[in-house]
Protein backbone atom coordinates (compact mmCIF):
# COMPACT_ATOMS: atom_id res chain seq x y z
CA UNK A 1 0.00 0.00 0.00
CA UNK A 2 1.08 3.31 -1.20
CA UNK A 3 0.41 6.29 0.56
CA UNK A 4 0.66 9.94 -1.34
CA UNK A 5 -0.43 13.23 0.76
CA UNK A 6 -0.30 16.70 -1.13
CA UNK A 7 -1.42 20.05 -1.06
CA UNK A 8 -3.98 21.58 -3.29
CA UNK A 9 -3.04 24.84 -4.44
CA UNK A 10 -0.91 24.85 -0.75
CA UNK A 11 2.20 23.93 0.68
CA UNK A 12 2.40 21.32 3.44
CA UNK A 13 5.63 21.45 5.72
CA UNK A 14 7.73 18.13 6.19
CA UNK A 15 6.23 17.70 10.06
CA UNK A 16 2.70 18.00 8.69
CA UNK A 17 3.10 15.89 5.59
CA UNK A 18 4.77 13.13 7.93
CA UNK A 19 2.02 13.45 10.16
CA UNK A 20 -1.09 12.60 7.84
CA UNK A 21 1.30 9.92 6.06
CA UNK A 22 1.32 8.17 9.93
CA UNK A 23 -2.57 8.82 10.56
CA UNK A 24 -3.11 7.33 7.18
CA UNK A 25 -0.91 4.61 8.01
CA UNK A 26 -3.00 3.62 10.87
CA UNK A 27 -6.31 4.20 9.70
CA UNK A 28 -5.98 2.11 6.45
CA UNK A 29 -3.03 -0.61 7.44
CA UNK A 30 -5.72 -3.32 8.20
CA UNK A 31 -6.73 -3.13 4.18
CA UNK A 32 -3.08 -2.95 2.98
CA UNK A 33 -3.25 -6.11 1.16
CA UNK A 34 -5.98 -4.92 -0.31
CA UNK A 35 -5.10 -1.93 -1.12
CA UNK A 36 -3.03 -0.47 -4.14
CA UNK A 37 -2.95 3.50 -3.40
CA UNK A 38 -4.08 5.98 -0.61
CA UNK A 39 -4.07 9.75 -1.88
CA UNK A 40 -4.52 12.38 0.82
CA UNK A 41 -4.81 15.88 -0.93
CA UNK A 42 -5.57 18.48 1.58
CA UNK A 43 -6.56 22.61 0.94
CA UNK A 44 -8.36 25.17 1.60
CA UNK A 45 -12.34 24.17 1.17
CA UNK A 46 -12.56 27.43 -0.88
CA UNK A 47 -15.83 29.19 0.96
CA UNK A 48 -14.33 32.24 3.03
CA UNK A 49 -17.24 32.67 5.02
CA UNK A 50 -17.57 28.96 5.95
CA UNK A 51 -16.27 27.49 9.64
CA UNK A 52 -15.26 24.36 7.87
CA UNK A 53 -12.17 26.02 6.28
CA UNK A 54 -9.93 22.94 5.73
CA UNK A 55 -11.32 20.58 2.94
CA UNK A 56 -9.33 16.73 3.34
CA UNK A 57 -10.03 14.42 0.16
CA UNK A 58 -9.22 10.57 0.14
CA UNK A 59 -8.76 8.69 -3.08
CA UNK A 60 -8.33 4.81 -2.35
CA UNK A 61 -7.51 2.55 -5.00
CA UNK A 62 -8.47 -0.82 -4.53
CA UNK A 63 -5.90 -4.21 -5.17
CA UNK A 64 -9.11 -5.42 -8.20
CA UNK A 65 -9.26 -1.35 -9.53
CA UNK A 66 -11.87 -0.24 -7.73
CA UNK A 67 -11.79 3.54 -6.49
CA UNK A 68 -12.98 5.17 -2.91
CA UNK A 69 -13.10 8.97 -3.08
CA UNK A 70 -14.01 10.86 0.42
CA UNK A 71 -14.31 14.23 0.98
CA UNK A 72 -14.43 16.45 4.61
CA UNK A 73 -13.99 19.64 5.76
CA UNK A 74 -13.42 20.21 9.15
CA UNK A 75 -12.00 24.11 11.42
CA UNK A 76 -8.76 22.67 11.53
CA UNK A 77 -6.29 19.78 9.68
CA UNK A 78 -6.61 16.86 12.09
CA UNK A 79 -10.43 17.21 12.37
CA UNK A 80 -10.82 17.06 8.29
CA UNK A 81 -8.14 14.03 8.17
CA UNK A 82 -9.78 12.05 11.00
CA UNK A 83 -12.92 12.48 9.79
CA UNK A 84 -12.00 11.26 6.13
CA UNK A 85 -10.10 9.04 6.51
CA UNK A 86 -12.37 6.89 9.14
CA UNK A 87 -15.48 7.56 6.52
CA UNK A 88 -12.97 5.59 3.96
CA UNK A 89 -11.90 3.30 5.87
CA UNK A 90 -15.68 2.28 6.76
CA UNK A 91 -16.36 2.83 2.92
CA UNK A 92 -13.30 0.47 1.66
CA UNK A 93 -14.53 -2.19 4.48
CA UNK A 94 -18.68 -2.27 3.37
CA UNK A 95 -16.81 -2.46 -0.35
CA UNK A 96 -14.37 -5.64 0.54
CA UNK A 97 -17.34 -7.06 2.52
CA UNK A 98 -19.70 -6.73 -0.38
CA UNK A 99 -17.32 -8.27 -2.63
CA UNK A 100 -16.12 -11.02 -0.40
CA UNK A 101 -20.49 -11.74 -0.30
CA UNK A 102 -20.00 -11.77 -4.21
CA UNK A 103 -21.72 -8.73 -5.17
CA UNK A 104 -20.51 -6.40 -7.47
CA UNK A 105 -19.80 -2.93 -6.85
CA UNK A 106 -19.04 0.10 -9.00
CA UNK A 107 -16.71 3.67 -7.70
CA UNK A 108 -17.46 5.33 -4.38
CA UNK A 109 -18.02 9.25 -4.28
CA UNK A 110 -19.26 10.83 -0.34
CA UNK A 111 -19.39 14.41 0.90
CA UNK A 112 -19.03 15.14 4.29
CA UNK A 113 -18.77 17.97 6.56
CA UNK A 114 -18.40 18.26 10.79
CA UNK A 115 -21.63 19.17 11.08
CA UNK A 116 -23.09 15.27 10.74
């Protein structure tokens, strides 16, 4: 399992980049074998007037092709990275679940925000 993190349209310091990359790490290891990439891209959520300032997307790419995509925003970094990456976690484990039952299942796209 691969694990990218990046900054949209932002710059992410060493310390920070290290820390997602370790939260990541933990979040998704159980899947690894399942797993072929885990893209973290992390920016501003691009509403000024919005609490939720910090937008975290997660792109998973599955072993057999298939793709997770999760987005939060959250008032600060770790909130919008927790938050997304245990909604794609849940989302890659219903999908390996379903397909371990033998049903088919097609790309993965969920919006969230902190106020759920």
């Amino acid at each position: 399992m691969r694990i990218w993190v990046r900054g949209q349209r932002t710059e992410l310091s060493d310390q920070l980049r290290d820390d997602v990359h370790r939260r990541a790490r933990f979040a998704m290891g159980r899947f690894a074998g399942a797993i072929r990439t885990v893209t973290l891209l992390l920016g501003e959520s691009g509403e000024a007037a919005c609490h939720e300032r910090i937008r975290c997307t997660v792109r998973v790419r599955l072993a057999r092709g298939e793709k997770v995509r999760v987005v939060h925003a959250g008032g600060d970094v770790s909130t919008a990275v927790d938050a997304a990456l245990e909604h794609a976690a849940r989302e890659v484990q219903r999908r390996l679940e379903l397909e371990r039952r033998g049903f088919a299942t097609g790309d993965a796209v969920s919006h969230r925000s902190d106020d759920h």
